[in-house]
C-alpha atoms as a PDB file:
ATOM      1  CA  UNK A   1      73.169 -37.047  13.084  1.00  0.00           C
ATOM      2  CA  UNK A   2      72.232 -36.957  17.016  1.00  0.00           C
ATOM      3  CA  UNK A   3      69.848 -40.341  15.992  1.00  0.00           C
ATOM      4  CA  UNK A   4      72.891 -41.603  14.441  1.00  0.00           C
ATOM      5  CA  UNK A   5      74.926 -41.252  17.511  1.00  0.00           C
ATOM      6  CA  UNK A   6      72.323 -42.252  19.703  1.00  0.00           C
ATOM      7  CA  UNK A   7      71.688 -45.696  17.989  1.00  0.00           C
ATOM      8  CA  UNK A   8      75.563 -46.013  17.703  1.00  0.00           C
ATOM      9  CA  UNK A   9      76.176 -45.613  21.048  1.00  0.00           C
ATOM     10  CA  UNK A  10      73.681 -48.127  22.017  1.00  0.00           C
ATOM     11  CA  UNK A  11      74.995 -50.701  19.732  1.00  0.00           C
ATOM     12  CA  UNK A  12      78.613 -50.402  20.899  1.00  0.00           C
ATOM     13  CA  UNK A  13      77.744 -49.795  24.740  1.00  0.00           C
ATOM     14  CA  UNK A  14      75.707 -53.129  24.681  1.00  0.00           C
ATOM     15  CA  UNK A  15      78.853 -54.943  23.170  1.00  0.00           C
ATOM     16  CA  UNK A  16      80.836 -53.283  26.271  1.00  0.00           C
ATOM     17  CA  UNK A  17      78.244 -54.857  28.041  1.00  0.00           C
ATOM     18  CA  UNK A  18      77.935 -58.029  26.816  1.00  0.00           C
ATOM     19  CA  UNK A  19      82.146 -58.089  27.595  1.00  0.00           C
ATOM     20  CA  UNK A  20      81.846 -57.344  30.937  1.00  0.00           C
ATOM     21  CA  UNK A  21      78.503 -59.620  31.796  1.00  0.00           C
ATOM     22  CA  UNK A  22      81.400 -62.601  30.116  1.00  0.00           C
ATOM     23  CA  UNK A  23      84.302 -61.089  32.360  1.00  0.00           C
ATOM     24  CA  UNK A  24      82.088 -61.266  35.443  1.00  0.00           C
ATOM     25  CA  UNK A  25      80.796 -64.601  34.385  1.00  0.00           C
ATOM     26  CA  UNK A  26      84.596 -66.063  33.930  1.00  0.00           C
ATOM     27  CA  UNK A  27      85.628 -65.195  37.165  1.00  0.00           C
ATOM     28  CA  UNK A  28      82.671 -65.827  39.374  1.00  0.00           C
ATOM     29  CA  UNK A  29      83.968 -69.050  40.191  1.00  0.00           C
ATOM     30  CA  UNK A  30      87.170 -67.400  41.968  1.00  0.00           C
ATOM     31  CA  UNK A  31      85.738 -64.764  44.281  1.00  0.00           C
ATOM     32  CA  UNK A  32      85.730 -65.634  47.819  1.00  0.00           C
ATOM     33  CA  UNK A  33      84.923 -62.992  50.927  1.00  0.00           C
ATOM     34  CA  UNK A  34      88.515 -62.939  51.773  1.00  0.00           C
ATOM     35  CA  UNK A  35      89.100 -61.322  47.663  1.00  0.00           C
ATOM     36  CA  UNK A  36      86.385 -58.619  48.639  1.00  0.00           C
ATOM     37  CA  UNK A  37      89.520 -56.021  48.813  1.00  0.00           C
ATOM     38  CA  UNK A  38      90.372 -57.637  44.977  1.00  0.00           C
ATOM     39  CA  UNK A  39      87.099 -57.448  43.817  1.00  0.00           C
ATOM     40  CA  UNK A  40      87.000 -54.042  44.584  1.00  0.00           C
ATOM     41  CA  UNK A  41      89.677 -52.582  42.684  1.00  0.00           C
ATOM     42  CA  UNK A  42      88.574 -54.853  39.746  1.00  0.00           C
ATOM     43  CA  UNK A  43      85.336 -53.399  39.954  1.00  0.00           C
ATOM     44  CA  UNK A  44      86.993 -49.345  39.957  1.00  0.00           C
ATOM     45  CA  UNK A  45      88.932 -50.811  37.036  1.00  0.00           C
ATOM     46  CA  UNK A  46      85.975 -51.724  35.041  1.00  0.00           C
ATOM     47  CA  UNK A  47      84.288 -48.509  36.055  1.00  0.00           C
ATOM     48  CA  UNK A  48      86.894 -46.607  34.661  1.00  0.00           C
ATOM     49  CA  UNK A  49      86.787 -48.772  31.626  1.00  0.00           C
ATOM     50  CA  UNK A  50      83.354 -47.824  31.068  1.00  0.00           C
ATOM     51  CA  UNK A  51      83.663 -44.157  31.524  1.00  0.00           C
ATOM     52  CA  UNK A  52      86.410 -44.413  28.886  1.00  0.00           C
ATOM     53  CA  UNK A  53      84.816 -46.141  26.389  1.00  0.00           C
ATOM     54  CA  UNK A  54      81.581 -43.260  26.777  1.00  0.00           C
ATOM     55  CA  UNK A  55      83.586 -40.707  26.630  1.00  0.00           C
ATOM     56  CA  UNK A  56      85.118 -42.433  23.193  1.00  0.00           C
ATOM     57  CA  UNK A  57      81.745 -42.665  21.805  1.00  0.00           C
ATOM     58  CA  UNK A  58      80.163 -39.350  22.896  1.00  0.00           C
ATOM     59  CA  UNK A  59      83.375 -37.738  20.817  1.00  0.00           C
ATOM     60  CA  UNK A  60      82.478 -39.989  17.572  1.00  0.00           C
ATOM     61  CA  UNK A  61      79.561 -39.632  15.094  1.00  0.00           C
ATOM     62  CA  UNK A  62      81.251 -42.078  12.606  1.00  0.00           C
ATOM     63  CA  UNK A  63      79.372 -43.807   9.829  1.00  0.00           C
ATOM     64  CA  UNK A  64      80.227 -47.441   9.081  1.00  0.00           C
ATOM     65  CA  UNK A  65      84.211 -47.803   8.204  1.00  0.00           C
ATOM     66  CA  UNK A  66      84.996 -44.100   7.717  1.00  0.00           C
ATOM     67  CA  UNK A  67      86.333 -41.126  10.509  1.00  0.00           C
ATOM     68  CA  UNK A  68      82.954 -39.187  10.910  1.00  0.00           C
ATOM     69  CA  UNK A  69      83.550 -35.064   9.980  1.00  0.00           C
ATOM     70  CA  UNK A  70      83.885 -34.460  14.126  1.00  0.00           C
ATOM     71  CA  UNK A  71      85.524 -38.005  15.289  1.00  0.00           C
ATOM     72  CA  UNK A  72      89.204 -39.501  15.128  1.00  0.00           C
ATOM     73  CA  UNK A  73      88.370 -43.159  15.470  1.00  0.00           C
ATOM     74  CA  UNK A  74      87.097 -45.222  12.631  1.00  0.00           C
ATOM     75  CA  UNK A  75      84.202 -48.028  13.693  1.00  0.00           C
ATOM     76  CA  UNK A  76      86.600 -51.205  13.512  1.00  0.00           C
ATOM     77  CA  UNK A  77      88.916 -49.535  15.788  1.00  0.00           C
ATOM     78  CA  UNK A  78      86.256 -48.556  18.044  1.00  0.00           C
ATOM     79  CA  UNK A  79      85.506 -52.070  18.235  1.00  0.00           C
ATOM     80  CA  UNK A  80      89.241 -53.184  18.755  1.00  0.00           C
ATOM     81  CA  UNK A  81      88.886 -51.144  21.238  1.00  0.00           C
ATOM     82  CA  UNK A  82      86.022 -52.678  22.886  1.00  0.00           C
ATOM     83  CA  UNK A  83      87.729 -56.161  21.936  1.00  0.00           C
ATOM     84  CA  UNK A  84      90.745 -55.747  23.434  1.00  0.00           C
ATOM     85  CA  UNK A  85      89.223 -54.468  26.942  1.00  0.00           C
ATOM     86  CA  UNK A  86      86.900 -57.548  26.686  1.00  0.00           C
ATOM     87  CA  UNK A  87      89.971 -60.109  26.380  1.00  0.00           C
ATOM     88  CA  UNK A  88      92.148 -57.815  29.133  1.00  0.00           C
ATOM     89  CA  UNK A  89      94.581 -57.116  26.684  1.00  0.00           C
ATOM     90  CA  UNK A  90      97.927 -55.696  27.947  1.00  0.00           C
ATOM     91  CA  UNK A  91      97.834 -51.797  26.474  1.00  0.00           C
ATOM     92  CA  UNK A  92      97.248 -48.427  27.914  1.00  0.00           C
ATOM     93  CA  UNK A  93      93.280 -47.162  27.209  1.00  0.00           C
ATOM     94  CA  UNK A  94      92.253 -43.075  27.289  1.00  0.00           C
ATOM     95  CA  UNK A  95      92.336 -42.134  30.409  1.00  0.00           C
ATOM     96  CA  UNK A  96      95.040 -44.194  31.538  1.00  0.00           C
ATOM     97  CA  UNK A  97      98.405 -42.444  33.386  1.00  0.00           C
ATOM     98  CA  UNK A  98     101.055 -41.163  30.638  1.00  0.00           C
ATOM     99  CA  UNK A  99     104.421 -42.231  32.144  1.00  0.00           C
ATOM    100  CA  UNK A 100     106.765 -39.570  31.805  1.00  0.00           C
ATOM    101  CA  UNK A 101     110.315 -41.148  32.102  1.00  0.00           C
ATOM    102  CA  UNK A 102     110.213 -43.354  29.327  1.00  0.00           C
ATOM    103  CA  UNK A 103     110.618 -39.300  27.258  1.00  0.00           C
ATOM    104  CA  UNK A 104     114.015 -39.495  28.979  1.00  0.00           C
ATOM    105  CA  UNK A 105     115.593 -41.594  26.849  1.00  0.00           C
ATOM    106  CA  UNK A 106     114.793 -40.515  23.186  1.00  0.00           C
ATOM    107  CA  UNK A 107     117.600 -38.843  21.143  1.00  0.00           C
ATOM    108  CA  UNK A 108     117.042 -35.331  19.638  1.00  0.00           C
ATOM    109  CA  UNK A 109     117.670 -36.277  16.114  1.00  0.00           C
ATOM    110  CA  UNK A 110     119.461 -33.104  15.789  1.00  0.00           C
ATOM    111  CA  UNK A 111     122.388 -33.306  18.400  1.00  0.00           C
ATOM    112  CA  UNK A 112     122.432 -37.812  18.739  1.00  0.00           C
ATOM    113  CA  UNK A 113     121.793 -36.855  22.421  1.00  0.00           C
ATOM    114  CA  UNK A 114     119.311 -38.461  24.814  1.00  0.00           C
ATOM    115  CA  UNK A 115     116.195 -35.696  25.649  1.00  0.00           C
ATOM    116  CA  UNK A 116     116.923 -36.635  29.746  1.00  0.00           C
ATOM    117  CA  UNK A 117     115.423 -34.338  32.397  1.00  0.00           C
ATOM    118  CA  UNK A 118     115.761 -31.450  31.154  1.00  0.00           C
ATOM    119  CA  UNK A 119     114.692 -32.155  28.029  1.00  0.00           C
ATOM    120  CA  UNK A 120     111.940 -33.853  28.947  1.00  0.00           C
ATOM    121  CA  UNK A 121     110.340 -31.245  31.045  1.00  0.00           C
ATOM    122  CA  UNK A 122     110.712 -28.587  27.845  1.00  0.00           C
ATOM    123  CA  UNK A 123     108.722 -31.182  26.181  1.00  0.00           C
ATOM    124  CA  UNK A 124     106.119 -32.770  28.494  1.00  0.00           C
ATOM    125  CA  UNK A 125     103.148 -30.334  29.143  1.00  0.00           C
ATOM    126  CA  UNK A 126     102.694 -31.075  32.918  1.00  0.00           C
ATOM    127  CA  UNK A 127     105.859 -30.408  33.714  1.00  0.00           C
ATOM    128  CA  UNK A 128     106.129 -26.980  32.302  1.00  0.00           C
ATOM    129  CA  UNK A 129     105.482 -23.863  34.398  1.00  0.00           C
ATOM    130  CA  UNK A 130     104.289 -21.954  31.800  1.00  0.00           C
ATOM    131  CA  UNK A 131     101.174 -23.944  30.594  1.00  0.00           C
ATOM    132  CA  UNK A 132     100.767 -27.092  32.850  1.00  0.00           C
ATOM    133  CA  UNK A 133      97.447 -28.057  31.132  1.00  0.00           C
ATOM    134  CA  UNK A 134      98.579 -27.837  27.989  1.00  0.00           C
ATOM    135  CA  UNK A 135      98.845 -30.868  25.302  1.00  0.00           C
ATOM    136  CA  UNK A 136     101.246 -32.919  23.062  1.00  0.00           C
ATOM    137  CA  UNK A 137     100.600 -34.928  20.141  1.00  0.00           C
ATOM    138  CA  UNK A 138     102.825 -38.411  19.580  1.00  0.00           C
ATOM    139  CA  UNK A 139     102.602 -40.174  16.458  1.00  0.00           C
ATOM    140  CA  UNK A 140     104.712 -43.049  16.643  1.00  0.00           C
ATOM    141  CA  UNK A 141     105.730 -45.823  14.338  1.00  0.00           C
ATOM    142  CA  UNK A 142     108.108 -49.139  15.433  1.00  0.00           C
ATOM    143  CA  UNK A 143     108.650 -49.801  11.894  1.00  0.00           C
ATOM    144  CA  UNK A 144     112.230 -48.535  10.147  1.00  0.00           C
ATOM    145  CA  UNK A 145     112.356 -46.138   7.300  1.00  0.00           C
ATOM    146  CA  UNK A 146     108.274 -46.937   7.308  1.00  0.00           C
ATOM    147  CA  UNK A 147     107.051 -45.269   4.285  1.00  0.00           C
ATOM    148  CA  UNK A 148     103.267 -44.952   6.140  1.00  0.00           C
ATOM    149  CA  UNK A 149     105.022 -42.751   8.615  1.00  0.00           C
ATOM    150  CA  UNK A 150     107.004 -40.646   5.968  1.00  0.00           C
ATOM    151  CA  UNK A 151     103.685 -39.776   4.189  1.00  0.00           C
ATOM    152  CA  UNK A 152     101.383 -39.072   7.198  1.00  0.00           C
ATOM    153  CA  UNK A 153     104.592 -36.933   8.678  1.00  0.00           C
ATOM    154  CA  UNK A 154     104.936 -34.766   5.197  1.00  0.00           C
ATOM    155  CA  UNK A 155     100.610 -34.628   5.679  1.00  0.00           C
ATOM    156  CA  UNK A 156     101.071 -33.067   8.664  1.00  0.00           C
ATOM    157  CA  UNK A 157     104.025 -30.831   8.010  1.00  0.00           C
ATOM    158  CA  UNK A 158     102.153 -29.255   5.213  1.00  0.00           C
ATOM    159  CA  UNK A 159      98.327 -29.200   6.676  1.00  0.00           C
ATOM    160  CA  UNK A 160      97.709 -29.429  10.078  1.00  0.00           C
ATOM    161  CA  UNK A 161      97.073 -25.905  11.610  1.00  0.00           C
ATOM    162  CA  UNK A 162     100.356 -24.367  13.156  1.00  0.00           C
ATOM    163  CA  UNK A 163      98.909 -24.493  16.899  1.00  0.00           C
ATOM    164  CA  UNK A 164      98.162 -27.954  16.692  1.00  0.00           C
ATOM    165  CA  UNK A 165     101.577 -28.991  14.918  1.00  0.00           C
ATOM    166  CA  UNK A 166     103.724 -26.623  17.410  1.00  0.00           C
ATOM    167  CA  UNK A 167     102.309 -28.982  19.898  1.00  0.00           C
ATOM    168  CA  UNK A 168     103.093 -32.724  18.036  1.00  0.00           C
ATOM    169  CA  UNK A 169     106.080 -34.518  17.833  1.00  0.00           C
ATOM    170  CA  UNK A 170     107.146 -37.589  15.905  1.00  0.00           C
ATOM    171  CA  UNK A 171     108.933 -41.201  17.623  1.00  0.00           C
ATOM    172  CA  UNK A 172     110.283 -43.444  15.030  1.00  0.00           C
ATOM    173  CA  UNK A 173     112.989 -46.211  15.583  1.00  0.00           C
ATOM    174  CA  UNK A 174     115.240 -44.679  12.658  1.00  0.00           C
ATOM    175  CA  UNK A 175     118.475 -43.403  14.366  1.00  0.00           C
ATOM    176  CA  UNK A 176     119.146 -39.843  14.112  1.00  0.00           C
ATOM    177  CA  UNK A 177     121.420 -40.315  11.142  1.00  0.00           C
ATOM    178  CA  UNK A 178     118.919 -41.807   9.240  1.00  0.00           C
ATOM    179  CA  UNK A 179     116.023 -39.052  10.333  1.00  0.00           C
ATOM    180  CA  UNK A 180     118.516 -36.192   9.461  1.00  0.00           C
ATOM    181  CA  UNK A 181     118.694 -37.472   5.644  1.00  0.00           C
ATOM    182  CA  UNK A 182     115.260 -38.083   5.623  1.00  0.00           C
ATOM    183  CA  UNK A 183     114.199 -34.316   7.439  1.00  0.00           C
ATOM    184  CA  UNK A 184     117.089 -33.207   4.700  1.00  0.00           C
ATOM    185  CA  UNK A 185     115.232 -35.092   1.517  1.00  0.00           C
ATOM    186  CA  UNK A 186     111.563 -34.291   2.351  1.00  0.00           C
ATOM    187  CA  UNK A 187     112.127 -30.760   3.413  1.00  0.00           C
ATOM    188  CA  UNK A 188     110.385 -30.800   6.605  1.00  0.00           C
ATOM    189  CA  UNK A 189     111.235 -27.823   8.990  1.00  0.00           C
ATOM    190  CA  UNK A 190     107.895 -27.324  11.314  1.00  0.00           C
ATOM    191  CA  UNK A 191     107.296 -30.898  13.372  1.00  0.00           C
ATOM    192  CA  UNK A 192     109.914 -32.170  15.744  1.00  0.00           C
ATOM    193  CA  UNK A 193     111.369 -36.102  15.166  1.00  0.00           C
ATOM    194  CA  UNK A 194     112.278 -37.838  17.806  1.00  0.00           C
ATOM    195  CA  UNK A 195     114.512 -41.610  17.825  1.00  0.00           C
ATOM    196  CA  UNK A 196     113.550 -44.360  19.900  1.00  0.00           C
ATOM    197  CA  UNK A 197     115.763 -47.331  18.071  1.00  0.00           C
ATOM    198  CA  UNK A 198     115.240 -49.869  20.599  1.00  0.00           C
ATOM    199  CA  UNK A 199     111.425 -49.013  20.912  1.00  0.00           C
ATOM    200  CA  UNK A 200     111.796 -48.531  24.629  1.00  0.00           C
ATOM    201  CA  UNK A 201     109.362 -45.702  24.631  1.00  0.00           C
ATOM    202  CA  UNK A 202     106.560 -47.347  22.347  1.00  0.00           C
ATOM    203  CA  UNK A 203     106.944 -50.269  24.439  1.00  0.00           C
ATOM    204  CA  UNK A 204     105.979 -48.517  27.555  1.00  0.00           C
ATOM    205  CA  UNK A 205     103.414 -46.717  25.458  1.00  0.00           C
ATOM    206  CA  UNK A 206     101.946 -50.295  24.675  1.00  0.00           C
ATOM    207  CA  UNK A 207     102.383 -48.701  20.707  1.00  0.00           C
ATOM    208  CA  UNK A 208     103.901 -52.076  19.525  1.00  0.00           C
ATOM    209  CA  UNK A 209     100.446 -53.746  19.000  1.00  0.00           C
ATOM    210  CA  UNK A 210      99.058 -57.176  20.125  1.00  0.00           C
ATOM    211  CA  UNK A 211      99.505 -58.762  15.858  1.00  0.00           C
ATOM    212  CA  UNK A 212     101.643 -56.325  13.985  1.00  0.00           C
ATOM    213  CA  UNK A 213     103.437 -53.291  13.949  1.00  0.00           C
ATOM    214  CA  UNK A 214     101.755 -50.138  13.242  1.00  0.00           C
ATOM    215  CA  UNK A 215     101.132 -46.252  13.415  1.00  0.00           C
ATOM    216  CA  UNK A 216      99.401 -45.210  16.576  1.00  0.00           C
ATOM    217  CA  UNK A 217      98.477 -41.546  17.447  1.00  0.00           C
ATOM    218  CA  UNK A 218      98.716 -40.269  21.524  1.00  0.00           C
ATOM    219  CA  UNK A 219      97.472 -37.242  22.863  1.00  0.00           C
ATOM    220  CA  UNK A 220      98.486 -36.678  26.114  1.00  0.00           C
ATOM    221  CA  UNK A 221      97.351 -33.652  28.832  1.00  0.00           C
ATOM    222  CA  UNK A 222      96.801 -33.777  32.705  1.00  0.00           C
ATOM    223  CA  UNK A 223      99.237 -36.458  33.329  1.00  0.00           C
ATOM    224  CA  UNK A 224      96.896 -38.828  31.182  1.00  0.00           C
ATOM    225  CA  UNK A 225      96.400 -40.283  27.936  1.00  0.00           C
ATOM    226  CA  UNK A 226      93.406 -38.257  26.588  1.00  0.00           C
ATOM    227  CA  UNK A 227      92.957 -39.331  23.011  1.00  0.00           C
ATOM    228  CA  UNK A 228      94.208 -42.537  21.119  1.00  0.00           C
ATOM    229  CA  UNK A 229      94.214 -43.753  17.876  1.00  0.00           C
ATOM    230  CA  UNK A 230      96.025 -47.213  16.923  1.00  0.00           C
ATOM    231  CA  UNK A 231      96.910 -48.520  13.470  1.00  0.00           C
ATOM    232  CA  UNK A 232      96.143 -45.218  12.280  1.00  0.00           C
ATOM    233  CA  UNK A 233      96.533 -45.120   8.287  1.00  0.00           C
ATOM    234  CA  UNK A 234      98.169 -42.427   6.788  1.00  0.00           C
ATOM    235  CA  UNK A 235      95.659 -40.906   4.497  1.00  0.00           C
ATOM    236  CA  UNK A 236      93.506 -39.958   7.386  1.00  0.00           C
ATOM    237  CA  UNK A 237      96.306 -38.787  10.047  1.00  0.00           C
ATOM    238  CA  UNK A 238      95.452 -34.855   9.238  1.00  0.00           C
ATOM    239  CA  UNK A 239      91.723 -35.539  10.201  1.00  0.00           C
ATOM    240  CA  UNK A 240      92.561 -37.941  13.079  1.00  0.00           C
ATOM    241  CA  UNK A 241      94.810 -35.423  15.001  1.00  0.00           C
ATOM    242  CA  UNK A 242      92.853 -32.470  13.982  1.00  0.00           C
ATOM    243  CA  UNK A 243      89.415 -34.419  15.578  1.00  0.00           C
ATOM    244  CA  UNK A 244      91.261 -35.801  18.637  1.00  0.00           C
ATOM    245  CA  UNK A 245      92.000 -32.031  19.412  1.00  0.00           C
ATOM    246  CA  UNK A 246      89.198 -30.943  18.584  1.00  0.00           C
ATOM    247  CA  UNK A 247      87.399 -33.396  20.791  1.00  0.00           C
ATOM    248  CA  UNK A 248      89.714 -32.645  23.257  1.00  0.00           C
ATOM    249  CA  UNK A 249      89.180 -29.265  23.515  1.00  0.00           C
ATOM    250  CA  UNK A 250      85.606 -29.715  23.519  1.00  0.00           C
ATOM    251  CA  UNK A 251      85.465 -31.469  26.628  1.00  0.00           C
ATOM    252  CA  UNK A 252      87.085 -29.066  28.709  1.00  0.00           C
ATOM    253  CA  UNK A 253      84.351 -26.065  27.868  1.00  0.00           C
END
């Protein structure tokens, strides 16, 4: 397994490589001594990047196409992640801030009612004065009544350990009405639902992908993203969660 990893890790931090050498290369042309203070941040950027991405693969000993028994991340979306820091895509990456007004607006499916401050700080770790450095799991999905979601929620409800699902919540863009039937029909009771119709949350989150619409898994701790998974299918949503925490946890011995 460790040669596994080690080879792995090579492989992918040579393609980071490679995307940076071609990022560098792109805008040579441009830098001038009066952009030194630019360059600068750039170059903190892509240091941060790169601390990212080895935390990412230190945390994954996954075989070719398939979630390795102790990582949450596949190998393509490894790569996509790798891909989409090479072309600068516009999303958030591990390690990135986790804005925390964007929870403000989200309706308790429950009551129709927004989650605002005070909501908000019963939900968001930081802000809570009883565990500050505690975590939340988001799985959120832009698409309506998406059946993906339904299944990897009812997963979940029925098989991730209690102390991991006492700490996740669900953001769909069903409106409460349509979550209450659905929380009514599937018998869920243990995993909080949360409605963001107009998507204004996953848009902040950067969860409304680049091609398509899809399921993406956040967990967030310390004011940062720690741990994301996008397009995340819904057969292996126990697994993923269960090995971002894991991971998570790990890293803070």
């Amino acid at each position: 397994m460790a040669k596994k990893l080690r080879n792995k890790q090579a492989e992918l931090m040579k393609k980071l490589s490679d995307a940076k050498k071609q990022k560098q290369a792109s805008g040579a042309a441009e830098e001038t001594p009066k952009d030194a203070k630019k360059l600068s941040d750039k170059e903190m950027k892509e240091m941060n990047d790169r601390r990212r991405f080895d935390e990412l693969l230190k945390s994954n000993a996954g075989a070719m196409g398939n979630i390795a028994l102790d990582g949450y991340l596949t190998r393509e979306q490894e790569e996509a992640e790798i891909e989409a820091y090479r072309k600068g895509a516009d999303r958030l990456f591990e390690g990135d801030p986790a804005p925390t007004q964007p929870f403000e607006e989200l309706l308790n499916v429950k009551s129709d009612n927004a989650l605002g401050d005070a909501g908000t700080k019963r939900l968001v770790p930081w802000l809570k004065s009883s565990n500050p450095s505690d975590y939340l799991v988001i799985v959120c999905d832009p698409r309506v009544k998406s059946p993906e979601l339904r299944e990897a929620v009812q997963s979940l409800n029925n098989e991730l350990p209690k102390g991991i699902l006492s700490r996740t919540v669900v953001i769909n863009a069903d409106t409460p009405a349509e979550n209450r039937r659905w929380v009514k029909k599937s018998g869920l009771q243990s995993i909080q639902i949360l409605s963001d119709e107009k998507r204004e949350w996953m848009r902040s989150y950067t969860a409304l992908g680049e091609d398509r619409w899809s399921m993406t898994m956040f967990v967030v701790s310390d004011e940062r993203l720690q741990k994301i998974a996008r397009e995340m299918p819904s057969i292996s949503a126990v697994k993923t969660i269960h090995n971002a925490v894991k991971a998570l946890e790990a890293e803070r011995l």
